[in-house]
Every structure is written in C-alpha cells, then in structure tokens.
PDB file of N, CA and C in Angstrom:
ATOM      1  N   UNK A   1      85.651  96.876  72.841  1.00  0.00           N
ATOM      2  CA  UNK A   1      86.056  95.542  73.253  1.00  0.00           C
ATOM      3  C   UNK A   1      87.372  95.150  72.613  1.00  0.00           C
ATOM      4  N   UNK A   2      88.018  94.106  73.613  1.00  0.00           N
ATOM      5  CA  UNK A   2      89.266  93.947  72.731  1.00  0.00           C
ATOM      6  C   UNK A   2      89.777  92.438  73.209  1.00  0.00           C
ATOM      7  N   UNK A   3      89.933  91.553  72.166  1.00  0.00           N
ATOM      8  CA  UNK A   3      89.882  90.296  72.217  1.00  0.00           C
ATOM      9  C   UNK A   3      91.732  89.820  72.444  1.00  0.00           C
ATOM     10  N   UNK A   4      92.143  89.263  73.416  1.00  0.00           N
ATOM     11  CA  UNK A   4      93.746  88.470  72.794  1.00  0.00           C
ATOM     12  C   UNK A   4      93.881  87.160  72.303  1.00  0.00           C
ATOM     13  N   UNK A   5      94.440  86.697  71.392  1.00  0.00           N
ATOM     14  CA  UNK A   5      94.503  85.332  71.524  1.00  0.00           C
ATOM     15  C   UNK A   5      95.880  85.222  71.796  1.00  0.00           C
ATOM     16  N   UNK A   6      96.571  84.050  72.068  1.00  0.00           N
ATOM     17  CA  UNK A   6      97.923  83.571  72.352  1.00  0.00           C
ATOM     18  C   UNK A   6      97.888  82.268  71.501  1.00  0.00           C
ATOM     19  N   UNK A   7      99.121  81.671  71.141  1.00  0.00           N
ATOM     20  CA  UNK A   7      99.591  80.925  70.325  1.00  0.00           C
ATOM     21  C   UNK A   7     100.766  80.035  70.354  1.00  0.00           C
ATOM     22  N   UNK A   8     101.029  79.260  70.631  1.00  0.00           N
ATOM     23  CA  UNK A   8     102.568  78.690  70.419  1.00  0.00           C
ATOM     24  C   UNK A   8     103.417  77.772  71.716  1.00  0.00           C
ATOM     25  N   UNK A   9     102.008  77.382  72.228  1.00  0.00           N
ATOM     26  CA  UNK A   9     102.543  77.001  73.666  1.00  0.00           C
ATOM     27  C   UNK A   9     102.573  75.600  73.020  1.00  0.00           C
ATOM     28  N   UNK A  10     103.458  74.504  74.491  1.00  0.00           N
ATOM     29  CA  UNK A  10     103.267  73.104  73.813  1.00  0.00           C
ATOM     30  C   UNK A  10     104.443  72.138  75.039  1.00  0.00           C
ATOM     31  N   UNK A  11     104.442  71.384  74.537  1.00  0.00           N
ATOM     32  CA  UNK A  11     105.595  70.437  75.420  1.00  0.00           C
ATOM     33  C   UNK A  11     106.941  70.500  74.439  1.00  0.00           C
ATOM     34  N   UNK A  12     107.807  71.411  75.365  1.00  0.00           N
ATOM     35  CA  UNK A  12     109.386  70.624  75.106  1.00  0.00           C
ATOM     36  C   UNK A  12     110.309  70.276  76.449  1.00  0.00           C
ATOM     37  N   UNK A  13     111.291  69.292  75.450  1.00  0.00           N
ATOM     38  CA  UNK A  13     112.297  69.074  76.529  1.00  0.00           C
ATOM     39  C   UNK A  13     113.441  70.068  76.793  1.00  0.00           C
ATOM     40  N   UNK A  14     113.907  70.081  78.690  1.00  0.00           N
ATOM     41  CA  UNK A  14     114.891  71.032  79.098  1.00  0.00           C
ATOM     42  C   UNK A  14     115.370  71.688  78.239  1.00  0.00           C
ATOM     43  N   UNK A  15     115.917  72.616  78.163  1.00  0.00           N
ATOM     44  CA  UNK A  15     116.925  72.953  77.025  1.00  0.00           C
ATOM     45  C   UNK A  15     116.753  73.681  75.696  1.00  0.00           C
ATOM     46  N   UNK A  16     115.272  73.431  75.370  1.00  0.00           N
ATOM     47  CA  UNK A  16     114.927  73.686  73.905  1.00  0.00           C
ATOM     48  C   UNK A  16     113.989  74.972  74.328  1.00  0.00           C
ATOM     49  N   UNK A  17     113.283  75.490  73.064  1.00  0.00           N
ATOM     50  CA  UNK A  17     112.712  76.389  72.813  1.00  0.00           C
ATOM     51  C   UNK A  17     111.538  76.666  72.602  1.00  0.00           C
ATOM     52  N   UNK A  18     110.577  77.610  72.697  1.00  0.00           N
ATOM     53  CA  UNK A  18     109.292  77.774  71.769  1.00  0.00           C
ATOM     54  C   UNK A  18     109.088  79.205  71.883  1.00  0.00           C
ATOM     55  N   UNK A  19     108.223  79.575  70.466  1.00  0.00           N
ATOM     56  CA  UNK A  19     108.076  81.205  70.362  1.00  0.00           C
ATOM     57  C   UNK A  19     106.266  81.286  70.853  1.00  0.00           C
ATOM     58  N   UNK A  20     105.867  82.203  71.444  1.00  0.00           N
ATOM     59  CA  UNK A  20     104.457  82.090  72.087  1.00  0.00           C
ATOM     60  C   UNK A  20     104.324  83.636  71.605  1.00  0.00           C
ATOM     61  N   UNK A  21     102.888  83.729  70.484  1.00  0.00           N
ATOM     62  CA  UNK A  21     102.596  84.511  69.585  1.00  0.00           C
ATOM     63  C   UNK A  21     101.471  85.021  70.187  1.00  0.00           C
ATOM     64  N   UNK A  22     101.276  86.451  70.198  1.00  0.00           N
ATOM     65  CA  UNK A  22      99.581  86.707  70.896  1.00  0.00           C
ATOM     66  C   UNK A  22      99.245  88.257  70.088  1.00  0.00           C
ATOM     67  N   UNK A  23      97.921  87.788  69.584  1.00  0.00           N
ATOM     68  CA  UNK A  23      97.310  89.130  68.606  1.00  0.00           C
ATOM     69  C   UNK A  23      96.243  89.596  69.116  1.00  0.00           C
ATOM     70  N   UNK A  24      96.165  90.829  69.369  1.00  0.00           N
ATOM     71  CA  UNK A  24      95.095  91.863  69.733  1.00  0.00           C
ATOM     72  C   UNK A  24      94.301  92.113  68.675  1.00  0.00           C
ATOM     73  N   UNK A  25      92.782  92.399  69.012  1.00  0.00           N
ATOM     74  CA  UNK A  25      92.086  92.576  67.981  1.00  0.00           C
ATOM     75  C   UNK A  25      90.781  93.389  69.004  1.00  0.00           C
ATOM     76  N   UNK A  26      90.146  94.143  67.803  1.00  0.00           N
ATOM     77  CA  UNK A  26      89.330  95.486  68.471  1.00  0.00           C
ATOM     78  C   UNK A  26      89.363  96.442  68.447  1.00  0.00           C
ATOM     79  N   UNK A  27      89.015  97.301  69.795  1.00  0.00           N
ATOM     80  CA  UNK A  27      89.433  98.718  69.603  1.00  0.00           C
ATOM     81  C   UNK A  27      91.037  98.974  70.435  1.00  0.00           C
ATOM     82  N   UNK A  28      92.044  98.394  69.767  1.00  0.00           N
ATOM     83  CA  UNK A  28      93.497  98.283  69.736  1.00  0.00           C
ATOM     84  C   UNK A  28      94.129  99.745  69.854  1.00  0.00           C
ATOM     85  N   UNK A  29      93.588 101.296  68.943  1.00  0.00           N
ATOM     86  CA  UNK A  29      94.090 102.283  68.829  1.00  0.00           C
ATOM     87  C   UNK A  29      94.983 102.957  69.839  1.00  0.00           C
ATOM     88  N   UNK A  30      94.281 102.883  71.224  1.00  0.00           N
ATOM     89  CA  UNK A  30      95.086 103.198  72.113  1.00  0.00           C
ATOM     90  C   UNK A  30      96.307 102.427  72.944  1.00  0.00           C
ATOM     91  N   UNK A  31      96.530 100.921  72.068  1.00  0.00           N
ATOM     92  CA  UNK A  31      97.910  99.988  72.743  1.00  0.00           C
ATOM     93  C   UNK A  31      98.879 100.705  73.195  1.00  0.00           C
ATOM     94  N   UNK A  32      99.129 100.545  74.250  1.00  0.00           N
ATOM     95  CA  UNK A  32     100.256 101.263  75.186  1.00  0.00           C
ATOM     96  C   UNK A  32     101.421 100.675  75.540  1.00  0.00           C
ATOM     97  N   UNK A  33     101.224  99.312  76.046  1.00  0.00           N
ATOM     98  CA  UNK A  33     101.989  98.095  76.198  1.00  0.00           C
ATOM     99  C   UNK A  33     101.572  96.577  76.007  1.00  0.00           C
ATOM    100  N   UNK A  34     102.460  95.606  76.106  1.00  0.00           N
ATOM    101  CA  UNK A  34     101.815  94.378  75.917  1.00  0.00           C
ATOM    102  C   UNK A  34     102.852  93.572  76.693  1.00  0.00           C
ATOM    103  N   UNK A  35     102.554  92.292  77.541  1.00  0.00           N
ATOM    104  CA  UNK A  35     103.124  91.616  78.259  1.00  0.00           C
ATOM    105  C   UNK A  35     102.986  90.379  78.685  1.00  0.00           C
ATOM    106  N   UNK A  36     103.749  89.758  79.190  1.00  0.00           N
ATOM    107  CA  UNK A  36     103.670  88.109  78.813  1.00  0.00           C
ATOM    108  C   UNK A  36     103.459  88.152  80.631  1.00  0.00           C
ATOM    109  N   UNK A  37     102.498  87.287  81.235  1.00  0.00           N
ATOM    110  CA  UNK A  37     102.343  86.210  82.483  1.00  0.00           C
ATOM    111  C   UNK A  37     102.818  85.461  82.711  1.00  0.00           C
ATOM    112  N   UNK A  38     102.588  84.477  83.640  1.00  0.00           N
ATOM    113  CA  UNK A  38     102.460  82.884  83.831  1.00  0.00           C
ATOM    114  C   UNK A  38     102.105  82.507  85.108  1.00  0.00           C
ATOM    115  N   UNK A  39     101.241  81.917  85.159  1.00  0.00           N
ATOM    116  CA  UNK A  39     101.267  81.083  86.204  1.00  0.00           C
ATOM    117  C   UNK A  39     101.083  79.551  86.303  1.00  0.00           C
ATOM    118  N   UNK A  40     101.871  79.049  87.122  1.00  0.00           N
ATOM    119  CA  UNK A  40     102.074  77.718  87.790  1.00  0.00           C
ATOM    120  C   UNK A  40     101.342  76.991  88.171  1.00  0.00           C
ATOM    121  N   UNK A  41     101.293  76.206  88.557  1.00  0.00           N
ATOM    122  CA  UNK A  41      99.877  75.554  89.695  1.00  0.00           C
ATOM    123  C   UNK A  41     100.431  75.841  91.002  1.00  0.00           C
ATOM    124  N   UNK A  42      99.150  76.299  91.931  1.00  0.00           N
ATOM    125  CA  UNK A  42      99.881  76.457  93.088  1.00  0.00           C
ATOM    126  C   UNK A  42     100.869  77.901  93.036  1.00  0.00           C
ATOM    127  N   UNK A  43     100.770  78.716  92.463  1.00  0.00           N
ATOM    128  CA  UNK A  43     101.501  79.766  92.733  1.00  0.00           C
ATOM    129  C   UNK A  43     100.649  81.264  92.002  1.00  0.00           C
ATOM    130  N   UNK A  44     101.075  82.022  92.247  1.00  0.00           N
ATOM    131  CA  UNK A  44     100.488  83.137  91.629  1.00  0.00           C
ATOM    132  C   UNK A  44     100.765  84.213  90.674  1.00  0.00           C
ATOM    133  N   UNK A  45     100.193  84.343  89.872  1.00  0.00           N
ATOM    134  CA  UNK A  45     100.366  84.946  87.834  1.00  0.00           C
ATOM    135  C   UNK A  45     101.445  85.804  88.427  1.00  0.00           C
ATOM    136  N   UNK A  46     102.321  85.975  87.750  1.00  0.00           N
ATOM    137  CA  UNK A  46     103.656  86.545  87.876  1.00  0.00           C
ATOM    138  C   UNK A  46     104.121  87.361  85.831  1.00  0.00           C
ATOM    139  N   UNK A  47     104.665  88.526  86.157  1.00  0.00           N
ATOM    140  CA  UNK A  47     104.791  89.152  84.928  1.00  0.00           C
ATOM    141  C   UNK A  47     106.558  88.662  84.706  1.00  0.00           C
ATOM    142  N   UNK A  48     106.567  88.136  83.395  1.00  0.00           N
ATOM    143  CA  UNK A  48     107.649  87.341  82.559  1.00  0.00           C
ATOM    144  C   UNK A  48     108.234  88.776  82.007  1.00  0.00           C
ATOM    145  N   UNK A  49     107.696  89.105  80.620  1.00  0.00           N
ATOM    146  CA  UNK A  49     108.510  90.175  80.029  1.00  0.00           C
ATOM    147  C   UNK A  49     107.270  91.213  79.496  1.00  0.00           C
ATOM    148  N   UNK A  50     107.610  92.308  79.276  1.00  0.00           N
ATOM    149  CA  UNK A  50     106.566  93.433  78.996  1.00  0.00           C
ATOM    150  C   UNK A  50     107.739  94.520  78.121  1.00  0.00           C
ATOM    151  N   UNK A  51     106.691  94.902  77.116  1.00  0.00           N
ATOM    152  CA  UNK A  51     107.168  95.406  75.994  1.00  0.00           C
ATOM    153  C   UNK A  51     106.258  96.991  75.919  1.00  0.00           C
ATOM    154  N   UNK A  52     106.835  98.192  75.951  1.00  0.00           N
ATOM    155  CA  UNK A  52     106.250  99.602  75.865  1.00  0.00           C
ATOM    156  C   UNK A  52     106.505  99.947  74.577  1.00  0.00           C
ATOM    157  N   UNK A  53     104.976 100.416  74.005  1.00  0.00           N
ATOM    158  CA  UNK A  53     104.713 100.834  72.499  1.00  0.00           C
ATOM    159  C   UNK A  53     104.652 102.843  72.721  1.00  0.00           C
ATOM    160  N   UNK A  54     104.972 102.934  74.315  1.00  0.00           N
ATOM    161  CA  UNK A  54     105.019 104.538  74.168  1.00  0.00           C
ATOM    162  C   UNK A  54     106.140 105.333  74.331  1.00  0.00           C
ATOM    163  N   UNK A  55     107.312 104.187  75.119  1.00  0.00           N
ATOM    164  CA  UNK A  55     108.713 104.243  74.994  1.00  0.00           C
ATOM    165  C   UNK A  55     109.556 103.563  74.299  1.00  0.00           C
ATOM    166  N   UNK A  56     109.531 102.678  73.984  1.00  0.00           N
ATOM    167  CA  UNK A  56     110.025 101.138  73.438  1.00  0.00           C
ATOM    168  C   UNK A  56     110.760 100.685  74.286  1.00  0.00           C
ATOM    169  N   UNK A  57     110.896 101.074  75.643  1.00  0.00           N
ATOM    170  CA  UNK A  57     111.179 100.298  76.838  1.00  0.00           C
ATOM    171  C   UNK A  57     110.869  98.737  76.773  1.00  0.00           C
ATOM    172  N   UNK A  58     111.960  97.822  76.959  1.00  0.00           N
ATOM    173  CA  UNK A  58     111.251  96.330  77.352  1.00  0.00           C
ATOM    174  C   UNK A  58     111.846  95.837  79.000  1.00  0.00           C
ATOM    175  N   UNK A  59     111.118  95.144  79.220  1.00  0.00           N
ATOM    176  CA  UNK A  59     111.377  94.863  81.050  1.00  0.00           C
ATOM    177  C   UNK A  59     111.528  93.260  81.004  1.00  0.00           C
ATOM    178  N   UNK A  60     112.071  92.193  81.888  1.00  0.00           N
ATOM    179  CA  UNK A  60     111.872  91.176  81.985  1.00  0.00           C
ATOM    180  C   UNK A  60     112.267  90.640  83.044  1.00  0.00           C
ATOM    181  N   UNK A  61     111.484  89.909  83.824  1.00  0.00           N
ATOM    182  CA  UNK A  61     111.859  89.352  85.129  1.00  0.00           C
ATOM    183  C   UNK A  61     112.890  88.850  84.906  1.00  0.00           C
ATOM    184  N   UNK A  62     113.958  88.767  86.078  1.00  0.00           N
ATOM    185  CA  UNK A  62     115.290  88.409  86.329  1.00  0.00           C
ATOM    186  C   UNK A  62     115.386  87.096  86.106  1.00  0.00           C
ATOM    187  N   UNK A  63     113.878  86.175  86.296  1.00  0.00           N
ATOM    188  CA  UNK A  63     114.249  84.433  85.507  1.00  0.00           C
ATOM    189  C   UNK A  63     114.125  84.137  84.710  1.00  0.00           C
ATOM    190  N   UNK A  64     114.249  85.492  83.697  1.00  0.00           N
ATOM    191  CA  UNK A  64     114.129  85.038  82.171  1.00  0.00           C
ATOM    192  C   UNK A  64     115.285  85.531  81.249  1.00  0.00           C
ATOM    193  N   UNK A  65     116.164  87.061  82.370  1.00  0.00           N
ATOM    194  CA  UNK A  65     116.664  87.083  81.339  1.00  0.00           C
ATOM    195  C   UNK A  65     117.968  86.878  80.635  1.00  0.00           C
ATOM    196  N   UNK A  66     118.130  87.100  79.743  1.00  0.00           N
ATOM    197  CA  UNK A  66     119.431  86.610  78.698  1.00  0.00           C
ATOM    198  C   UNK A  66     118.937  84.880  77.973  1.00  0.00           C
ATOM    199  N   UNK A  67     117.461  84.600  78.669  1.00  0.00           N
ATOM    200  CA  UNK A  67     116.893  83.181  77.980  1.00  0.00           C
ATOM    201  C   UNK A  67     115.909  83.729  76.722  1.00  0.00           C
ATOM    202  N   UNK A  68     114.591  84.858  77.190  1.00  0.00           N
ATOM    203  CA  UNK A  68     113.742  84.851  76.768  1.00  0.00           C
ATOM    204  C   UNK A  68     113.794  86.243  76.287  1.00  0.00           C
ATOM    205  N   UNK A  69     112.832  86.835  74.773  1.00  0.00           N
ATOM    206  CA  UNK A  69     113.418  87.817  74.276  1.00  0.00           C
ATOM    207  C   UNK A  69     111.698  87.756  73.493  1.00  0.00           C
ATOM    208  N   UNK A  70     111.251  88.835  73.980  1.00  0.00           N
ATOM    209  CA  UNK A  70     110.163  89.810  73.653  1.00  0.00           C
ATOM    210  C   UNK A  70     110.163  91.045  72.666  1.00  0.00           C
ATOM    211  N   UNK A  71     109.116  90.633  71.495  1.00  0.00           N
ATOM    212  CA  UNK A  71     109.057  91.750  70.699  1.00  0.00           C
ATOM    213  C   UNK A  71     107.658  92.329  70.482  1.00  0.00           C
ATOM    214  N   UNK A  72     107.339  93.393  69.419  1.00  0.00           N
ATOM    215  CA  UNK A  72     105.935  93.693  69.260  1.00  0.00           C
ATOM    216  C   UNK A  72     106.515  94.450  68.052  1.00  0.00           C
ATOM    217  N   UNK A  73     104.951  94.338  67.831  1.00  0.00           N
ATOM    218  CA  UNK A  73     104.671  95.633  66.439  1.00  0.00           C
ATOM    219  C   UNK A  73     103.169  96.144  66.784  1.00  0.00           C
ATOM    220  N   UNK A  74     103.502  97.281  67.148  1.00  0.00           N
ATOM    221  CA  UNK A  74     102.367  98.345  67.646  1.00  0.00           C
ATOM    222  C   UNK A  74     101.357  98.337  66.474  1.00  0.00           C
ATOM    223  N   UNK A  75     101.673  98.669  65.105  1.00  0.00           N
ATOM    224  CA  UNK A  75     101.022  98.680  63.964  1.00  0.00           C
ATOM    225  C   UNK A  75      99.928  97.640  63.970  1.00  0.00           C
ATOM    226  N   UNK A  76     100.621  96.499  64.361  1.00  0.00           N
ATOM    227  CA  UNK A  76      99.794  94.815  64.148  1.00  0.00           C
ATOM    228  C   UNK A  76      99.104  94.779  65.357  1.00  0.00           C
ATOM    229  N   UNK A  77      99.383  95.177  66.548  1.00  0.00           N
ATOM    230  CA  UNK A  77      98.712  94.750  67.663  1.00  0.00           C
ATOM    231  C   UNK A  77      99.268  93.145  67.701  1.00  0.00           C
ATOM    232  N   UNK A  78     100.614  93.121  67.666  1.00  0.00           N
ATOM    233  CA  UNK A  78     100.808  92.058  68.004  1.00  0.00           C
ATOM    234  C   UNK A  78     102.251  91.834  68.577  1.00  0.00           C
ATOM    235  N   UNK A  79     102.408  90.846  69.449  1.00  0.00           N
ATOM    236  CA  UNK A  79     103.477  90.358  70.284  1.00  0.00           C
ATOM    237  C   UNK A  79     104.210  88.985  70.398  1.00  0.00           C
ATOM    238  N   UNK A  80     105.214  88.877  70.482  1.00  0.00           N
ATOM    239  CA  UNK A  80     105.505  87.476  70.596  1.00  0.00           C
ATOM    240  C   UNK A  80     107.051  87.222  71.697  1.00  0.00           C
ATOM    241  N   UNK A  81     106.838  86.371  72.301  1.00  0.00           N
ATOM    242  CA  UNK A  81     108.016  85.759  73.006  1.00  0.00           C
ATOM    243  C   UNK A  81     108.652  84.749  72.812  1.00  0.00           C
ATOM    244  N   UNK A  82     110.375  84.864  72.478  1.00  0.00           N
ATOM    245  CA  UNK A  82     111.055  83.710  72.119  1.00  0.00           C
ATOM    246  C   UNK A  82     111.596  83.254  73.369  1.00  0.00           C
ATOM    247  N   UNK A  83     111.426  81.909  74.018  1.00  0.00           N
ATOM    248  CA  UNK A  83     111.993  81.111  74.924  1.00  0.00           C
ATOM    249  C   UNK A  83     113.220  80.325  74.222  1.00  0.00           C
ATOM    250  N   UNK A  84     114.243  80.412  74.917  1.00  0.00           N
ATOM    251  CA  UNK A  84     115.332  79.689  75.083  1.00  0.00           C
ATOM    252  C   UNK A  84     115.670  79.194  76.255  1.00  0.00           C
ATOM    253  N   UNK A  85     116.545  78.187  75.874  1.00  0.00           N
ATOM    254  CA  UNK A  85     117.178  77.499  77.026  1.00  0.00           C
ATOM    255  C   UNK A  85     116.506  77.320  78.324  1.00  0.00           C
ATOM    256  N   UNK A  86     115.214  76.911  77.687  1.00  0.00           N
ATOM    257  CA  UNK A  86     114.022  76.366  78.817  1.00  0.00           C
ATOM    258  C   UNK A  86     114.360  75.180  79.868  1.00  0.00           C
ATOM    259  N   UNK A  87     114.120  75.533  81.313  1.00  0.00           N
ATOM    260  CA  UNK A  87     113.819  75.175  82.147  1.00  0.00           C
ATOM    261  C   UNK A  87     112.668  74.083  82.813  1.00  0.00           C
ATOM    262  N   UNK A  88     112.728  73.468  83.409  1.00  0.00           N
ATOM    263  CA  UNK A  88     111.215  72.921  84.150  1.00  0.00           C
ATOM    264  C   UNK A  88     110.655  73.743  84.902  1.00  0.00           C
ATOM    265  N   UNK A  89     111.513  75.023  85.432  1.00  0.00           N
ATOM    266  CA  UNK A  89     110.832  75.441  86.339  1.00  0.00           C
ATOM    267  C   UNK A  89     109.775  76.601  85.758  1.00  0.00           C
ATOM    268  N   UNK A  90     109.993  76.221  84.144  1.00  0.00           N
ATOM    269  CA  UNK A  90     108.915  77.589  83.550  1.00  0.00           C
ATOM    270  C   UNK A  90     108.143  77.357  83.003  1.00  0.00           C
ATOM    271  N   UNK A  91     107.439  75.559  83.538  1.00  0.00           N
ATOM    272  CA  UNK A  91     106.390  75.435  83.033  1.00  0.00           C
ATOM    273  C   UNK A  91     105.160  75.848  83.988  1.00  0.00           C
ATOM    274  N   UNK A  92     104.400  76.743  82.943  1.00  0.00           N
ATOM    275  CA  UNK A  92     102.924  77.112  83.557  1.00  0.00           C
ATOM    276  C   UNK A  92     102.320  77.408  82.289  1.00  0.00           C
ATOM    277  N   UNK A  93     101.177  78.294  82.044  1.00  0.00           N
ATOM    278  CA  UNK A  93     100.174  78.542  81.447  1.00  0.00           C
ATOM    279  C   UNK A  93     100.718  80.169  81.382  1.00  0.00           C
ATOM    280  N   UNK A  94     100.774  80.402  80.165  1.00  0.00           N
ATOM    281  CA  UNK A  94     101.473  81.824  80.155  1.00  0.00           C
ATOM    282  C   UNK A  94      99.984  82.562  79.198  1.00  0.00           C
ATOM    283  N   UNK A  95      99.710  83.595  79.967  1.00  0.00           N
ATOM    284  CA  UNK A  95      99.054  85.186  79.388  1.00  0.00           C
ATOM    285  C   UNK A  95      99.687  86.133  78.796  1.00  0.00           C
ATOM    286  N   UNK A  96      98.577  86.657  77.536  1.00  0.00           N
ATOM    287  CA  UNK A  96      99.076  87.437  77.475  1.00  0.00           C
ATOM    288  C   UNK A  96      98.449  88.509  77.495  1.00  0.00           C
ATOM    289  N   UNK A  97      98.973  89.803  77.813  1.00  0.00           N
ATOM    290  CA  UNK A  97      97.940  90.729  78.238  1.00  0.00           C
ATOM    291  C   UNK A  97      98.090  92.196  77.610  1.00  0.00           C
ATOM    292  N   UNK A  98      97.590  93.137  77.741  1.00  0.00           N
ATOM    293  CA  UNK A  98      97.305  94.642  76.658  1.00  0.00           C
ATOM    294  C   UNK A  98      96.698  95.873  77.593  1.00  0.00           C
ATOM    295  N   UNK A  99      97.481  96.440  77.421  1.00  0.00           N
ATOM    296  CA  UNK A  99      97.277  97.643  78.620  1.00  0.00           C
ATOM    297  C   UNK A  99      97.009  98.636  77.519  1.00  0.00           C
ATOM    298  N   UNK A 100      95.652  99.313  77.637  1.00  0.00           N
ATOM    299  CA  UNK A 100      94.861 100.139  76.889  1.00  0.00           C
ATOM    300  C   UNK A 100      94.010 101.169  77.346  1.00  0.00           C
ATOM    301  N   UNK A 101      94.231 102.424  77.750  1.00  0.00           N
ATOM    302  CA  UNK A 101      94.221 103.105  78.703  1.00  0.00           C
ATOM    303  C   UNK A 101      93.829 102.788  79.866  1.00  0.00           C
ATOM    304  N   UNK A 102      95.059 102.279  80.295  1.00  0.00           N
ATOM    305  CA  UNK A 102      95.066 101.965  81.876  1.00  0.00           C
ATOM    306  C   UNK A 102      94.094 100.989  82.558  1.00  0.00           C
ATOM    307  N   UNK A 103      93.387 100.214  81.593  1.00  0.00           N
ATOM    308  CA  UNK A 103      92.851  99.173  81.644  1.00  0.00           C
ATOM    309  C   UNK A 103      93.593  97.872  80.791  1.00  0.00           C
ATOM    310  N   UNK A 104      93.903  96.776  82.161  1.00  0.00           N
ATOM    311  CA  UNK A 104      94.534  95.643  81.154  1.00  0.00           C
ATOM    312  C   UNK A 104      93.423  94.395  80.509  1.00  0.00           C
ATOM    313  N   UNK A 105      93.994  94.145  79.356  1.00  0.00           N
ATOM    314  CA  UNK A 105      92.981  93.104  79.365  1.00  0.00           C
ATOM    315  C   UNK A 105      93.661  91.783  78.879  1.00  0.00           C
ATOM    316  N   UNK A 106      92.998  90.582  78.765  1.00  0.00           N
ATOM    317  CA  UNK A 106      94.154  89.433  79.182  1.00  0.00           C
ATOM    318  C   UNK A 106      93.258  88.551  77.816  1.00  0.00           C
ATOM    319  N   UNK A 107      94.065  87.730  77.567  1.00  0.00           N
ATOM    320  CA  UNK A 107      93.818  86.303  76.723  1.00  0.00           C
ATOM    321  C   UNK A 107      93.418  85.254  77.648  1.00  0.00           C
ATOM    322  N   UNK A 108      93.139  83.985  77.524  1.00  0.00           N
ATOM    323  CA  UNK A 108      92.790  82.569  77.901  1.00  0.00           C
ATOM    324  C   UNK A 108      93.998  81.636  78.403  1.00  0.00           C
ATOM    325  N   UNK A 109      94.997  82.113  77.741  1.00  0.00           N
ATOM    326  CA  UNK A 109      96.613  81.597  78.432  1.00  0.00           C
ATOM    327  C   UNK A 109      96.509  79.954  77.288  1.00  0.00           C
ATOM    328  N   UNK A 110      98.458  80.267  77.265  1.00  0.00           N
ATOM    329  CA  UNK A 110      98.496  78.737  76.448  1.00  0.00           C
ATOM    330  C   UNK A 110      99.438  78.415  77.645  1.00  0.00           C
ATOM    331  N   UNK A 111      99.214  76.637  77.153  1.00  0.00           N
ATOM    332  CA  UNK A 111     100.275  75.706  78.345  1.00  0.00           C
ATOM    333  C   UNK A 111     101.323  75.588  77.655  1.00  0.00           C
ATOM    334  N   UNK A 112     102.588  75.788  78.732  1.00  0.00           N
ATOM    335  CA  UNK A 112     103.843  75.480  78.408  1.00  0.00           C
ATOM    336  C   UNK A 112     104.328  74.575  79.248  1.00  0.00           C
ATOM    337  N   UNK A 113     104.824  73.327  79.291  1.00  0.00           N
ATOM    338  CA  UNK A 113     105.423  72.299  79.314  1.00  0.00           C
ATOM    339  C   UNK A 113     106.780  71.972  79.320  1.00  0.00           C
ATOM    340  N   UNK A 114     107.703  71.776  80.173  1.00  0.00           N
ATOM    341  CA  UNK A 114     109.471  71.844  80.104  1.00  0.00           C
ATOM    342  C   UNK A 114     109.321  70.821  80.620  1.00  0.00           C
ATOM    343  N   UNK A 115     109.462  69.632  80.293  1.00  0.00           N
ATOM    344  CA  UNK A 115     109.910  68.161  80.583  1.00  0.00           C
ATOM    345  C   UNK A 115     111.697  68.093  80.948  1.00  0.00           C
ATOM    346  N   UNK A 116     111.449  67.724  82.057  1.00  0.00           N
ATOM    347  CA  UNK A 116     113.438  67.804  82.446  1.00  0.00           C
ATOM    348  C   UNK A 116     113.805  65.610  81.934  1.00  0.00           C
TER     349      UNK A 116
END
C-alpha cells in the first residue's frame, strides 16, 4: 500500500506564489515518477508537471512553463511544486500522484485559489 499526502495549497492573489508539497509513504521502493494534476470544476484532471526518478527527465504542460518548477528526492519519496506568477486560470484542486510499477496512485488533492 502506498499512501500520498499533499500540502501547501491555499488562496493567493494574481501574481503571487505557493509551493504544494506531497510525501509518499509505504511500499515507495519501486518510485519511478511523481506528478502534479489539477482539476477545475467543470473540466477534466489534466497533468501540470511530472518529474522521472529513472531518468531525471522533468515534463510540464505548456501553461505552466517558465511559471512553475517541480522537484523530488527519490530517497524521501517526496515532491514539491513551486508556483509563480499565478494566474486565475490555475485555480483548481491539484493531485498528486506516484507511478510505482506501472500502477499510479493518487493523494486527496489540495485547493488552490488565484483571486484576480
């Protein structure tokens, strides 16, 4: 079994920032990758940025990047995403999720909030 939590979500205004923290816990040994969601209301979970612990490849959808900047430490089983220069249009409920042989498994999602 393997548990995520996420961390760090919240209300800011346009412009500003927040870091959204998410730790794996369990049988972690085989972490492969780890990757950030979101979804909207009314729209459907969409992958933000994703981070490879077997290449150190990182990926990030084209509306995030040069804003938002994804790291990990394979060791920790843990991940985190720094938002910048936030938008309204990126408020949703962001996941985070853990691909562990080829099975993903997901957290509860925190709310993020961009007040324009």
């Amino acid at each position: 079994q393997v548990q995520l939590r996420e961390s760090g979500g919240g209300l800011v205004q346009a412009g500003g920032s927040l870091r959204l923290s998410c730790a794996a816990s369990g049988s972690t040994a085989r972490l492969s990758s780890m990757g950030w969601y979101r979804q909207a209301p009314g729209k459907e979970r969409e992958l933000v940025a994703r981070i490879s612990y077997d290449d150190g490849r990182n990926y990030y959808a084209d509306f995030v990047k040069g804003r938002f900047t994804i790291s990990g430490d394979n060791s920790k089983s843990t991940m985190a995403l720094q938002m910048n220069s936030l938008k309204p249009e990126d408020t949703a409920v962001y996941y985070c999720s853990a691909r562990i042989v080829a099975y993903d498994y997901w957290g509860p999602g925190t709310q993020v909030t961009v007040s324009s």
